[in-house]
N, C-alpha and C. Protein backbone atom coordinates (compact mmCIF):
# COMPACT_ATOMS: atom_id res chain seq x y z
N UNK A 1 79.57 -54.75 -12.07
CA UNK A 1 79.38 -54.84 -13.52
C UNK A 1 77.98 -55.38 -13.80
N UNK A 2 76.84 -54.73 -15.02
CA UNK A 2 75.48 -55.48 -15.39
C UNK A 2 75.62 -56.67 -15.98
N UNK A 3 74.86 -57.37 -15.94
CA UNK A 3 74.66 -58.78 -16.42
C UNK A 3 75.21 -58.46 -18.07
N UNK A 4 74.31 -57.02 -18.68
CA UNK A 4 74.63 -56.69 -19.96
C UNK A 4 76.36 -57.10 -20.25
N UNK A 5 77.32 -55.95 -19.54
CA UNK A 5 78.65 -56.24 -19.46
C UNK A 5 78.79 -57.08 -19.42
N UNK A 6 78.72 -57.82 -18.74
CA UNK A 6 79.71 -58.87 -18.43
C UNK A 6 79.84 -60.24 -19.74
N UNK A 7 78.52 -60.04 -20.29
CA UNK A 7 78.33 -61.37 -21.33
C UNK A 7 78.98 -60.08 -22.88
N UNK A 8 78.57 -58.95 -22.53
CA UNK A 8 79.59 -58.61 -23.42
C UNK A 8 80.92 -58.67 -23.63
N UNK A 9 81.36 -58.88 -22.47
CA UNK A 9 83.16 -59.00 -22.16
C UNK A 9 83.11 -60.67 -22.79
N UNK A 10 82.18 -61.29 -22.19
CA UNK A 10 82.53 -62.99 -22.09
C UNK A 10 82.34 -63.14 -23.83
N UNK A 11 81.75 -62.67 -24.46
CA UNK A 11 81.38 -62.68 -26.00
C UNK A 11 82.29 -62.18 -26.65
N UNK A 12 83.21 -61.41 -26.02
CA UNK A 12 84.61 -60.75 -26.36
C UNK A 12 85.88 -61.46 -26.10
N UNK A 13 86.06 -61.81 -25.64
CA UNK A 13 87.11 -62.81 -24.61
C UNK A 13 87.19 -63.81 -25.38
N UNK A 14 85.59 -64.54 -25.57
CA UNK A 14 85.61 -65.73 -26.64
C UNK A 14 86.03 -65.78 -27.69
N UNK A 15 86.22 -64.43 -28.21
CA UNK A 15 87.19 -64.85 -29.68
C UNK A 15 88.06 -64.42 -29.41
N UNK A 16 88.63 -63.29 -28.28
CA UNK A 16 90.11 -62.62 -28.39
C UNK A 16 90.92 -63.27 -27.61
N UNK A 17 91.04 -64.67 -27.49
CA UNK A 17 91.89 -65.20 -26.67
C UNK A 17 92.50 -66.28 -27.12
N UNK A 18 94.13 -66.80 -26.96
CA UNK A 18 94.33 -67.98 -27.66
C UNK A 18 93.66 -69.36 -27.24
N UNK A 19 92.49 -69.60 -26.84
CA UNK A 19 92.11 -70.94 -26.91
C UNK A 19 90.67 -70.81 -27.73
N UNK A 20 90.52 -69.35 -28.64
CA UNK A 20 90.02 -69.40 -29.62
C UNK A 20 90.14 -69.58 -31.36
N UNK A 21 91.15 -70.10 -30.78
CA UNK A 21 92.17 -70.78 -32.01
C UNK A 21 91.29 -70.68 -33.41
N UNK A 22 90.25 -71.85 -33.32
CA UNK A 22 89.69 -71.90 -34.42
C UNK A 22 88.73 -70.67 -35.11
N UNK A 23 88.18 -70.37 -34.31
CA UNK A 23 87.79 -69.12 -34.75
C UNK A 23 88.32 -67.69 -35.68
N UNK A 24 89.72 -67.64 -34.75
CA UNK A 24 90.76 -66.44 -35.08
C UNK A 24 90.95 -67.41 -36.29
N UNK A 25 91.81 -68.45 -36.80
CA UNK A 25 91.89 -69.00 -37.54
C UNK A 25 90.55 -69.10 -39.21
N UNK A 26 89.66 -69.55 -38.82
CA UNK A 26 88.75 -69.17 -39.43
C UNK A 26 88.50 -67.76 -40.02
N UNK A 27 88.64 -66.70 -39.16
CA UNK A 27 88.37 -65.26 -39.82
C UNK A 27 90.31 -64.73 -40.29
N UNK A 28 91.04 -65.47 -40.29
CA UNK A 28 92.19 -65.46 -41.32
C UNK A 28 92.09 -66.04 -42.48
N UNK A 29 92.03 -67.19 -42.83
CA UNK A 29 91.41 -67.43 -43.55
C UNK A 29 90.23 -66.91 -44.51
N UNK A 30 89.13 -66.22 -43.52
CA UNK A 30 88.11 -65.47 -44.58
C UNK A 30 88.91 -64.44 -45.16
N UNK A 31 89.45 -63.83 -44.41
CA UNK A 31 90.13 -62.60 -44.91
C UNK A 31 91.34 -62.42 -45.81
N UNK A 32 92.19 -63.58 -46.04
CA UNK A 32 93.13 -63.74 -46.36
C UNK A 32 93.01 -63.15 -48.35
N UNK A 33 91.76 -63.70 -49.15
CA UNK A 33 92.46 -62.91 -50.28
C UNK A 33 91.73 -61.47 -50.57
N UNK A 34 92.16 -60.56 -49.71
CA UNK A 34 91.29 -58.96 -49.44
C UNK A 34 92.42 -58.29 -49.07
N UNK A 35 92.41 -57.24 -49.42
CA UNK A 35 93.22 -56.13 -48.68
C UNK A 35 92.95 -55.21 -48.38
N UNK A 36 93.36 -54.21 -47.51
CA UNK A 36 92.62 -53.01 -46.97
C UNK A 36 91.80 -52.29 -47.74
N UNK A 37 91.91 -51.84 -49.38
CA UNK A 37 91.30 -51.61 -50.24
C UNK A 37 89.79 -52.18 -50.43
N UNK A 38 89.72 -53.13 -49.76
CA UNK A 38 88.62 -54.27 -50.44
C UNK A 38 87.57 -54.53 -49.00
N UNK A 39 87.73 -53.40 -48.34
CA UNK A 39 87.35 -53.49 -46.82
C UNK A 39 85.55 -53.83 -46.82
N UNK A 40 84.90 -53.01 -48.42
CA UNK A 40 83.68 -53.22 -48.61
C UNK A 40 83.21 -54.44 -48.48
N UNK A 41 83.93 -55.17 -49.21
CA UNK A 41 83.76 -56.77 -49.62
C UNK A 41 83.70 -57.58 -47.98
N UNK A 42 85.04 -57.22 -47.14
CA UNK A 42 85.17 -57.87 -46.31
C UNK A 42 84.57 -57.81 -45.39
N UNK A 43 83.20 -56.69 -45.49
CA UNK A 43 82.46 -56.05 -44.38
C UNK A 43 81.36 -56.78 -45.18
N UNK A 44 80.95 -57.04 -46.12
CA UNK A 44 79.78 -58.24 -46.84
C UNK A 44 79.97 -59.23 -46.15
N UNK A 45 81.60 -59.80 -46.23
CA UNK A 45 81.95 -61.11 -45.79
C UNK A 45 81.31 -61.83 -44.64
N UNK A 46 82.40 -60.80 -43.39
CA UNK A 46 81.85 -60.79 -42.16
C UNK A 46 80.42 -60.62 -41.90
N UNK A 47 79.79 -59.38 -42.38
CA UNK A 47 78.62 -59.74 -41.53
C UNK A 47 77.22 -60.88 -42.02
N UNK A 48 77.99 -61.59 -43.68
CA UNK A 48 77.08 -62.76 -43.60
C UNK A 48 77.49 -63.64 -43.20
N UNK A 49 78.79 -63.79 -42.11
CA UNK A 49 79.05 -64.94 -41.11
C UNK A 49 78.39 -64.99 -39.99
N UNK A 50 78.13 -63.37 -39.72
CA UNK A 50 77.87 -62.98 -38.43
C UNK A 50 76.24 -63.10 -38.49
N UNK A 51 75.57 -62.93 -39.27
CA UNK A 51 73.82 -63.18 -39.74
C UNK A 51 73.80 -64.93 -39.28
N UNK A 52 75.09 -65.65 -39.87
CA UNK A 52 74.93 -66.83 -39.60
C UNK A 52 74.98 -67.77 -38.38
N UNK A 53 76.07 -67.17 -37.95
CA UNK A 53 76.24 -67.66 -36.64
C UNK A 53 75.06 -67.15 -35.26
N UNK A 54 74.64 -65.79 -35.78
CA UNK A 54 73.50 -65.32 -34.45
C UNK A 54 72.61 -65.95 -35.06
N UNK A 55 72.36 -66.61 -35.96
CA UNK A 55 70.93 -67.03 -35.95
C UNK A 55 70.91 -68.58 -35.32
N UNK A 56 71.87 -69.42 -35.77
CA UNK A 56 72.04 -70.86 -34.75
C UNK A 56 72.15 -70.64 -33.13
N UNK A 57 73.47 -69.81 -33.24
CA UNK A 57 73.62 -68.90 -31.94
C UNK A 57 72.40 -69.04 -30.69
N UNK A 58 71.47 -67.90 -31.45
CA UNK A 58 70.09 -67.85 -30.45
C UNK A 58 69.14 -69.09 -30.54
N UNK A 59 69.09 -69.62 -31.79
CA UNK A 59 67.98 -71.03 -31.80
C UNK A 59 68.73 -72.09 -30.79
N UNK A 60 70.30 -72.24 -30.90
CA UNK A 60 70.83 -73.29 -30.17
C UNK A 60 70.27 -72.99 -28.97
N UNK A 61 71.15 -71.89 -28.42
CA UNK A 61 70.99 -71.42 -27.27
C UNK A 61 69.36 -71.18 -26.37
N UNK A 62 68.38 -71.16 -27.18
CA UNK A 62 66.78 -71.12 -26.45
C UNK A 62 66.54 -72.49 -26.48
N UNK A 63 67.61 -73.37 -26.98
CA UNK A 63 67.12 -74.60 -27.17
C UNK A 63 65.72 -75.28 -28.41
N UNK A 64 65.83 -74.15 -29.51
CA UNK A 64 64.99 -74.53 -30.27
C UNK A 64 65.49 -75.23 -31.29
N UNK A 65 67.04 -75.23 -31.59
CA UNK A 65 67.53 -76.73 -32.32
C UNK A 65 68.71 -77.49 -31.17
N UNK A 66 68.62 -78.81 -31.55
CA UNK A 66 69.96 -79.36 -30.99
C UNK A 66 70.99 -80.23 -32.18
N UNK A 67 72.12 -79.92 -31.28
CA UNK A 67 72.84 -80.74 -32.63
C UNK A 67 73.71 -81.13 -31.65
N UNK A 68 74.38 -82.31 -31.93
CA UNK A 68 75.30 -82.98 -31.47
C UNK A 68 77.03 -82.26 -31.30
N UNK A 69 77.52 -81.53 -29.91
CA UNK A 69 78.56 -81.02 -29.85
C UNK A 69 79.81 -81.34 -30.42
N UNK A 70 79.92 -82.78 -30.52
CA UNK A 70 81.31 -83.08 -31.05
C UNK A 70 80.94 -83.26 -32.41
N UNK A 71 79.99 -83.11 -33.48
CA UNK A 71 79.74 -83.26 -35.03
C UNK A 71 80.32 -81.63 -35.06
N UNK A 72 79.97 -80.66 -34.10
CA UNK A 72 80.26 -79.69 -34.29
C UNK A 72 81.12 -79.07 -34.20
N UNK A 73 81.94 -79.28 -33.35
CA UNK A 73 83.62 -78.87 -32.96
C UNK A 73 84.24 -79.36 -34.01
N UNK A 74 83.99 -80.54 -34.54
CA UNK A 74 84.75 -81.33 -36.26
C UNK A 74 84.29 -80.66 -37.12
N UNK A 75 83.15 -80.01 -36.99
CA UNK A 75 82.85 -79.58 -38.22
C UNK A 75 83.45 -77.63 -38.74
N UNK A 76 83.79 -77.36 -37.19
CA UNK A 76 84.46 -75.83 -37.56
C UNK A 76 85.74 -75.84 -38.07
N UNK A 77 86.58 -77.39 -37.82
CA UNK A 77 87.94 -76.79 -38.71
C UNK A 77 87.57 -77.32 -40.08
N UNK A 78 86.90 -78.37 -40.32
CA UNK A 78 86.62 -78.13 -41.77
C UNK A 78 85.79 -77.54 -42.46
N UNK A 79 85.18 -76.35 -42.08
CA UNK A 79 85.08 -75.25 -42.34
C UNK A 79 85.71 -74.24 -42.64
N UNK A 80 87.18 -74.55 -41.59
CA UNK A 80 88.45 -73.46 -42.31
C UNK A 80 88.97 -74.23 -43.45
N UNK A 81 89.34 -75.47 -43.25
CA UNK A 81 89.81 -76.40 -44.14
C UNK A 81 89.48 -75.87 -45.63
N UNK A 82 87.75 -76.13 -46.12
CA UNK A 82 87.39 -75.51 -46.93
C UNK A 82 87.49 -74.03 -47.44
N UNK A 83 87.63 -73.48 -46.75
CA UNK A 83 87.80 -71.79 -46.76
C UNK A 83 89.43 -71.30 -47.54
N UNK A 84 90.22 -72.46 -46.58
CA UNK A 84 91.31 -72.00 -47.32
C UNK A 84 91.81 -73.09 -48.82
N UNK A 85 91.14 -73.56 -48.52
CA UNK A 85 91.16 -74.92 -50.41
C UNK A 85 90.57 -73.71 -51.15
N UNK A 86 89.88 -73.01 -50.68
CA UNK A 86 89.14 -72.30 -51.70
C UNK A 86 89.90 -71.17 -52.35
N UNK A 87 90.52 -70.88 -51.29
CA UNK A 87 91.30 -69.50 -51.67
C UNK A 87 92.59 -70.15 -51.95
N UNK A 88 93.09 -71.04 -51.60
CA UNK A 88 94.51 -71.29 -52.68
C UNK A 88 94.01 -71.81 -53.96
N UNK A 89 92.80 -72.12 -54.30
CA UNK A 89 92.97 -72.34 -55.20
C UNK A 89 92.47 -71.43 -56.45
N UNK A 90 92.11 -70.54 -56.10
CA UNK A 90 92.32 -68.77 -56.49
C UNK A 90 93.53 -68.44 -56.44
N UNK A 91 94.27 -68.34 -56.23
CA UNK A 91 95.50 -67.23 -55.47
C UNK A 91 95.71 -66.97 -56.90
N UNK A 92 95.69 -67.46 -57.99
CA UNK A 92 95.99 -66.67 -58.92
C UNK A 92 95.10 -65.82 -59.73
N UNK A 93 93.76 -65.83 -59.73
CA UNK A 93 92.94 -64.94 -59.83
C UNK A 93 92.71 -63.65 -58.77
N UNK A 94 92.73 -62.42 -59.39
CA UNK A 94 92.62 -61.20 -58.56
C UNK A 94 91.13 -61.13 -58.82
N UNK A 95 90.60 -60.59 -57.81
CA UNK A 95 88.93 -59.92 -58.08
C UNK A 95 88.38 -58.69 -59.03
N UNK A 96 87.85 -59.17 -59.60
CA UNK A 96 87.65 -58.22 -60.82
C UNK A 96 86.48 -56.70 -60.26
N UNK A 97 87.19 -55.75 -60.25
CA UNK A 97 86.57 -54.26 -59.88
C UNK A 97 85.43 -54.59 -59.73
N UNK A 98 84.31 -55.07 -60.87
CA UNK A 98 82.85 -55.11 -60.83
C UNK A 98 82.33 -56.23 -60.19
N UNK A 99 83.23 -57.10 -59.70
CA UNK A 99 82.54 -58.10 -59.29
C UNK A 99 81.45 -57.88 -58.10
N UNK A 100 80.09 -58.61 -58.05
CA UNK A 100 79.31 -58.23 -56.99
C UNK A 100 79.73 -57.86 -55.31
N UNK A 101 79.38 -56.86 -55.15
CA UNK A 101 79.80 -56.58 -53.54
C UNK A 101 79.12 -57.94 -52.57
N UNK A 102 77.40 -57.64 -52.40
CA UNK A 102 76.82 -58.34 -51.51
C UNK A 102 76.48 -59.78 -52.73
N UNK A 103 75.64 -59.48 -53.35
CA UNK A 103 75.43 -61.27 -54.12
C UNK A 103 76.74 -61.98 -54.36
N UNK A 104 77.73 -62.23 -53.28
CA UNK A 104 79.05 -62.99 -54.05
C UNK A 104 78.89 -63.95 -53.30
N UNK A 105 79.58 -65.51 -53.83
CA UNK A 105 79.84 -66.74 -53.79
C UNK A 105 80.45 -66.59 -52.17
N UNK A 106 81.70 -65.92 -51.71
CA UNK A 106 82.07 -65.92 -50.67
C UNK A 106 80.81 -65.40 -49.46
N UNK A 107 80.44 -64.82 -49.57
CA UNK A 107 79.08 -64.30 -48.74
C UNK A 107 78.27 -65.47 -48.44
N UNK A 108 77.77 -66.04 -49.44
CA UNK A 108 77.18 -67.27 -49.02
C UNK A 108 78.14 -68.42 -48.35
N UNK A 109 78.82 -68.57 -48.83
CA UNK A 109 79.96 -69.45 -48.03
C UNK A 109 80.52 -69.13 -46.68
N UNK A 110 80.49 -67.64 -46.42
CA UNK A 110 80.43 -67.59 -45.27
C UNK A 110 79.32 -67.68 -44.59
N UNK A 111 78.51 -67.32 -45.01
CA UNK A 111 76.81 -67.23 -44.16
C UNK A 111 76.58 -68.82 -43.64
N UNK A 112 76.71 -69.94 -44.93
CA UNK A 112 76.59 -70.83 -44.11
C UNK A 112 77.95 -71.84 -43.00
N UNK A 113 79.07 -71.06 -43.27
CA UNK A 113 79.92 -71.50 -42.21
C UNK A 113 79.67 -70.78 -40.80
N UNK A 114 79.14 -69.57 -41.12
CA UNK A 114 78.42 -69.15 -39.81
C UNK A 114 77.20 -69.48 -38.93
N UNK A 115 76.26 -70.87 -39.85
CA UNK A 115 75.57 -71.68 -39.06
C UNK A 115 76.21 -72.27 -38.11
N UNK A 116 77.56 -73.01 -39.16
CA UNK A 116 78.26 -73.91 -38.18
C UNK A 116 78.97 -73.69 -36.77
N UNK A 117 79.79 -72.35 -37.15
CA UNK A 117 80.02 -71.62 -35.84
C UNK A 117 79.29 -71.25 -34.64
N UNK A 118 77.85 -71.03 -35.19
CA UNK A 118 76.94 -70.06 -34.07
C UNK A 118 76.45 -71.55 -32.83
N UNK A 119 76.81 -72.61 -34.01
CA UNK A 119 76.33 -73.53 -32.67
C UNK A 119 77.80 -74.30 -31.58
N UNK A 120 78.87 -73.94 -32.23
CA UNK A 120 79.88 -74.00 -31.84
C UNK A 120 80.05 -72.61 -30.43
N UNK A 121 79.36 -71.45 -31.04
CA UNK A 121 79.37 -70.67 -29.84
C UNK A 121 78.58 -70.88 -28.43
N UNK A 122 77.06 -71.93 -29.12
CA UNK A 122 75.99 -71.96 -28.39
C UNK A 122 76.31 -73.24 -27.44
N UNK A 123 77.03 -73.85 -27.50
CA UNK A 123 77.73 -74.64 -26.59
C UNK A 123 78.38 -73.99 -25.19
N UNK A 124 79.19 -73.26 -25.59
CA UNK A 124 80.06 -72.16 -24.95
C UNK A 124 79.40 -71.89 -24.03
N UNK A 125 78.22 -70.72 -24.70
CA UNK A 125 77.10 -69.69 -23.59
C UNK A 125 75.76 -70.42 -22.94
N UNK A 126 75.53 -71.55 -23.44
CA UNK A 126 74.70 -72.40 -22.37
C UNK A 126 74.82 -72.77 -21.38
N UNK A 127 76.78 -73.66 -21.59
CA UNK A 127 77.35 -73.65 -20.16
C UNK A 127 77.52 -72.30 -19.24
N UNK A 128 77.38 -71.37 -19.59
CA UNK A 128 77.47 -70.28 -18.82
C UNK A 128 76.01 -69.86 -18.38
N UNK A 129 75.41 -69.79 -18.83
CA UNK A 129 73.56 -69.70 -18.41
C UNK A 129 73.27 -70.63 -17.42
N UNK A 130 73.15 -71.90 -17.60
CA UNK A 130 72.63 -72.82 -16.69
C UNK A 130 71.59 -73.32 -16.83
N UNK A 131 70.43 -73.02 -15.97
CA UNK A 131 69.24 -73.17 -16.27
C UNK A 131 68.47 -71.93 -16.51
N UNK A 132 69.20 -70.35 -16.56
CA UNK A 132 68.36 -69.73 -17.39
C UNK A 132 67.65 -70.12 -18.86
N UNK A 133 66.56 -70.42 -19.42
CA UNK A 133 65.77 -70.82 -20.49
C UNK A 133 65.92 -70.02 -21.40
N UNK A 134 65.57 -68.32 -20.86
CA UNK A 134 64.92 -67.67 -21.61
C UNK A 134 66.24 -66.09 -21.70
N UNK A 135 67.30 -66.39 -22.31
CA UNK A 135 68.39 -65.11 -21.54
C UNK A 135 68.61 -64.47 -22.58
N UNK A 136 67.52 -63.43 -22.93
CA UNK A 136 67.73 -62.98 -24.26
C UNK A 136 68.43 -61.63 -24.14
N UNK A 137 68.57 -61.15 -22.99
CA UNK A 137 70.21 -60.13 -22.73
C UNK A 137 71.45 -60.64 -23.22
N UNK A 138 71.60 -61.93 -22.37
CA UNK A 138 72.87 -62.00 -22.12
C UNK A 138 73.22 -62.79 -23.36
N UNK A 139 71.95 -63.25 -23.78
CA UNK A 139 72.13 -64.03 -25.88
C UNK A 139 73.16 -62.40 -26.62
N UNK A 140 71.60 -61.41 -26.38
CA UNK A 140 72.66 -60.34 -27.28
C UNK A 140 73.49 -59.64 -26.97
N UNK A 141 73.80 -59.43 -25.60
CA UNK A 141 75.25 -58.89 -25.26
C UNK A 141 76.46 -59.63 -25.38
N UNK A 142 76.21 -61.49 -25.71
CA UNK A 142 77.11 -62.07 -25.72
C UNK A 142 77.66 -61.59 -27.84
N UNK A 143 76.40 -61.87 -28.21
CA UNK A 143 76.99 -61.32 -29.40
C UNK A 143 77.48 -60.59 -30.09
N UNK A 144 77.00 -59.30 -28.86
CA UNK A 144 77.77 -58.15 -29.51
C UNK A 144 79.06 -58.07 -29.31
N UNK A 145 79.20 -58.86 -27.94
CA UNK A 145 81.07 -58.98 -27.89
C UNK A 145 81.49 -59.97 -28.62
N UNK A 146 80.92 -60.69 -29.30
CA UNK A 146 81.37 -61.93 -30.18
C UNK A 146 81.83 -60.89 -31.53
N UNK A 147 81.07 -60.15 -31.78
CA UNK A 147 80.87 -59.28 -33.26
C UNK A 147 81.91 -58.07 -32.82
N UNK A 148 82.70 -57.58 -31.72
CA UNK A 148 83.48 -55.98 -31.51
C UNK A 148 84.56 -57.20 -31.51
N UNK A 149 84.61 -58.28 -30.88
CA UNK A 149 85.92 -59.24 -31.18
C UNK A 149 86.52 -59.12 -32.78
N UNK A 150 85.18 -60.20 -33.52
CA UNK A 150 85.89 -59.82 -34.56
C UNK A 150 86.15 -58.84 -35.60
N UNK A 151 85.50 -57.93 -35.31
CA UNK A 151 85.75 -56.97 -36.34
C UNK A 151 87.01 -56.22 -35.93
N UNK A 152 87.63 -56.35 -34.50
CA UNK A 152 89.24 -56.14 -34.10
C UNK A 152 89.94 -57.05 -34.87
N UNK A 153 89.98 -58.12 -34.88
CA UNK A 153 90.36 -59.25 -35.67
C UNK A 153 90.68 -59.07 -36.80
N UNK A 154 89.13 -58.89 -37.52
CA UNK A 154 89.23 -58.57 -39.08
C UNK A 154 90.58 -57.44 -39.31
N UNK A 155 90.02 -56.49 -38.77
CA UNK A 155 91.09 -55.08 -38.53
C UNK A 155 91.96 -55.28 -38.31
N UNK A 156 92.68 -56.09 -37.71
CA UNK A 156 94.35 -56.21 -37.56
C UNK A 156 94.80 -56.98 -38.63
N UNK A 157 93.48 -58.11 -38.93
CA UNK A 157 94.57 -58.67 -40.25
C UNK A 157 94.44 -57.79 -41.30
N UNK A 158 93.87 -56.99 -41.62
CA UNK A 158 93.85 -56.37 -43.02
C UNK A 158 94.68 -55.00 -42.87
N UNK A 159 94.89 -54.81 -41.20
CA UNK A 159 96.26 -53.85 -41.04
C UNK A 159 97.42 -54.34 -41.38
N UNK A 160 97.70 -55.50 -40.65
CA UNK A 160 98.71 -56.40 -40.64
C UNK A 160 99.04 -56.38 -42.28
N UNK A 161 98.04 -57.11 -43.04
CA UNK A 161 98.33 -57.40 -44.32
C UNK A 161 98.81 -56.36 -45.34
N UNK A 162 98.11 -55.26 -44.90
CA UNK A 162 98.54 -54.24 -45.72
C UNK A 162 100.07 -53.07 -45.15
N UNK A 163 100.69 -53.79 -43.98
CA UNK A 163 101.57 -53.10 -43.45
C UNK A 163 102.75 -54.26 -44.72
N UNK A 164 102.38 -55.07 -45.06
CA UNK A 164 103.20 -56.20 -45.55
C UNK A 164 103.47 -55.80 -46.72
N UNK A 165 102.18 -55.63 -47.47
CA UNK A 165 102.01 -55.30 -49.18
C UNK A 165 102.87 -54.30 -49.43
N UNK A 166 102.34 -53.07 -48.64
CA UNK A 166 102.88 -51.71 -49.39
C UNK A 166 104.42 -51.42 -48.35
N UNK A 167 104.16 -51.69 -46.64
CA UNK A 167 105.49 -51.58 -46.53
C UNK A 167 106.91 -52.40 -47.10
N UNK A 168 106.86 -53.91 -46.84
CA UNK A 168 107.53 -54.91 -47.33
C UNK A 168 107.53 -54.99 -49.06
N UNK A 169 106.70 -54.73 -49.56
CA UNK A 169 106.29 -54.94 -50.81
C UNK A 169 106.15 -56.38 -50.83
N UNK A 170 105.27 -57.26 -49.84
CA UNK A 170 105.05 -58.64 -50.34
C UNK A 170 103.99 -58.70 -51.31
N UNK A 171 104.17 -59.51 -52.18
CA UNK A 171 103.42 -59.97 -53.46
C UNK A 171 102.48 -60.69 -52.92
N UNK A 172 100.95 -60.15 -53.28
CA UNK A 172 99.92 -60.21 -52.59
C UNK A 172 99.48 -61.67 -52.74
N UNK A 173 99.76 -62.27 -53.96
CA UNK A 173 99.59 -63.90 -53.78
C UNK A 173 100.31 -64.22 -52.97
N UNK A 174 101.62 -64.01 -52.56
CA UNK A 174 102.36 -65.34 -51.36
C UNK A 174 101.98 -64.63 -50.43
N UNK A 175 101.32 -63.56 -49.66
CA UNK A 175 100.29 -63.16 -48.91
C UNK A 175 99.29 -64.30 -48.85
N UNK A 176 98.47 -64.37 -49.51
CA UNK A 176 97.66 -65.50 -49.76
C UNK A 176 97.61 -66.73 -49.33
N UNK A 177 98.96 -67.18 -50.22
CA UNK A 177 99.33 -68.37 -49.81
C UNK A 177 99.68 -68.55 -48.73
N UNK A 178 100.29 -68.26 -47.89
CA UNK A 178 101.11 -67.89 -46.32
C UNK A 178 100.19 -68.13 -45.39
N UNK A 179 98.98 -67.33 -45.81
CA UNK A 179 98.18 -66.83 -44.77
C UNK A 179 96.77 -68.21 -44.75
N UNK A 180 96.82 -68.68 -46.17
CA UNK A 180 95.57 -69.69 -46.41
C UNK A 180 96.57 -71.33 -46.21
N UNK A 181 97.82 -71.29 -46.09
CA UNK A 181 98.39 -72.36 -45.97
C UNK A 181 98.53 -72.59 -44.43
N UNK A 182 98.76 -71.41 -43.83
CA UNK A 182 98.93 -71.57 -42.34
C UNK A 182 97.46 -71.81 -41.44
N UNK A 183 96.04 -71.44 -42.07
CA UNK A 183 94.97 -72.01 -41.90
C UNK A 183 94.72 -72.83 -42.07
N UNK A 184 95.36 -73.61 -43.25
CA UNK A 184 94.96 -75.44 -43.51
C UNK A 184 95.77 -75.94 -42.60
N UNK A 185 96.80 -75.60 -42.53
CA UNK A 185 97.60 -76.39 -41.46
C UNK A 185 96.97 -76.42 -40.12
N UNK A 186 96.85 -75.51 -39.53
CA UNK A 186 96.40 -75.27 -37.83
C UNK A 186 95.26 -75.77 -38.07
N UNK A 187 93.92 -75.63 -39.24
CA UNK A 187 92.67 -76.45 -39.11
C UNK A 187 92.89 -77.93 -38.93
N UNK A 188 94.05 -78.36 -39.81
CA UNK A 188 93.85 -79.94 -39.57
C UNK A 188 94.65 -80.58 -38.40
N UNK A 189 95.19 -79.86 -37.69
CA UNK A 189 95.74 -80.53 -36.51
C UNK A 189 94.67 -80.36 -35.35
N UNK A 190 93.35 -79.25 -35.45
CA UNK A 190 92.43 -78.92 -34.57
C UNK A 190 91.41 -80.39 -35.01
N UNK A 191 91.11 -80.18 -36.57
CA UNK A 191 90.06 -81.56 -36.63
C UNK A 191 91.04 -82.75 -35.73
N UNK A 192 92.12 -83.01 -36.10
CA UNK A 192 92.95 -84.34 -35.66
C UNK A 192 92.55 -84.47 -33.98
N UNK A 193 92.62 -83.20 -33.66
CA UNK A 193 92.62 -83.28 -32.09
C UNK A 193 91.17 -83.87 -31.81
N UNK A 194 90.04 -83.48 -32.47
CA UNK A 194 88.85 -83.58 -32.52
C UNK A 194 88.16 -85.05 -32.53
N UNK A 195 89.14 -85.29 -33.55
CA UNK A 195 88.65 -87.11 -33.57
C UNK A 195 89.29 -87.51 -32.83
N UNK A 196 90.70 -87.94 -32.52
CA UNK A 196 91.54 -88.37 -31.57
C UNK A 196 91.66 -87.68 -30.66
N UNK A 197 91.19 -87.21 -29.61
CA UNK A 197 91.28 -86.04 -28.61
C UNK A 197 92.15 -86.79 -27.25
């Protein structure tokens, strides 16, 4: 297998696996008040998480910022934490047809929770480098499997969700709620673990 592969698999793995908890968690949460219909929006969403996180991502990772690992592992579940306060406390507002695709409030909110993540990733792929300095392959092959992860992700929940709506006929707020309550929950037992580990 090329060096390319393999950090693509490892960039893949990293979110598709359960000890990527927070992450998967996190992009439930983003996704949670969208439905398959709204795939435009959620493709804004994602990729100003994903702008966010490769850009800490590669600065962490060349070592051109540092930040303290454990401010940062605390700081990704309250990042979901916030994500889903936000959206329950919507659940009763629907998105209005015209509302902006790319200039929206959620876009930025994700963009900068995707600072927080990218250095949460850059932890990850340093330990795997070593003393390579300069690994600007295996930086972007790791991301591209970071980015085919989640956009499987994204895709199953907005399959998932919409197998619910129109097959089940669940009422797209307790969708919402379900889905942004079960993110606050699992975020705050991840921060808990975080401080008290």
């Amino acid at each position: 297998m090329s060096v390319f592969q393999t950090y693509l698999e490892l960039g893949f793995l990293h979110i598709c696996t359960p000890r990527a908890a927070d992450h998967l968690t996190f992009l439930l949460a983003l996704c949670a008040p969208y439905v398959l219909a709204d795939w435009r929006r959620v493709l804004a969403l994602v990729t100003s998480f994903t702008v966010g996180h490769s850009l800490t991502l590669a600065l962490a990772t060349l070592g051109l910022v540092a930040f303290n690992p454990a401010i940062t592992e605390a700081l990704i579940p309250l990042t979901i934490m916030v994500t889903a306060l936000v959206n329950l406390r919507g659940a009763n507002q629907m998105l209005a047809p015209r509302a902006p695709v790319l200039a929206a409030v959620p876009n930025a909110l994700a963009l900068g929770f995707g600072l927080v993540h990218g250095l949460g990733f850059s932890n990850y792929l340093r330990a795997l480098l070593g003393a390579n300095s300069r690994p600007m392959q295996e930086l972007f092959a790791f991301n591209v499997g970071v980015e085919i992860g989640q956009v499987l992700v994204v895709a199953t929940i907005l399959l998932v969700g919409a197998g619910l709506l129109r097959g089940l006929r669940v009422a797209r707020r307790d969708w919402l709620l379900t889905t942004s309550g079960a993110a606050l929950g699992i975020a705050a037992v991840l921060l808990l673990q975080q401080l008290w580990p």
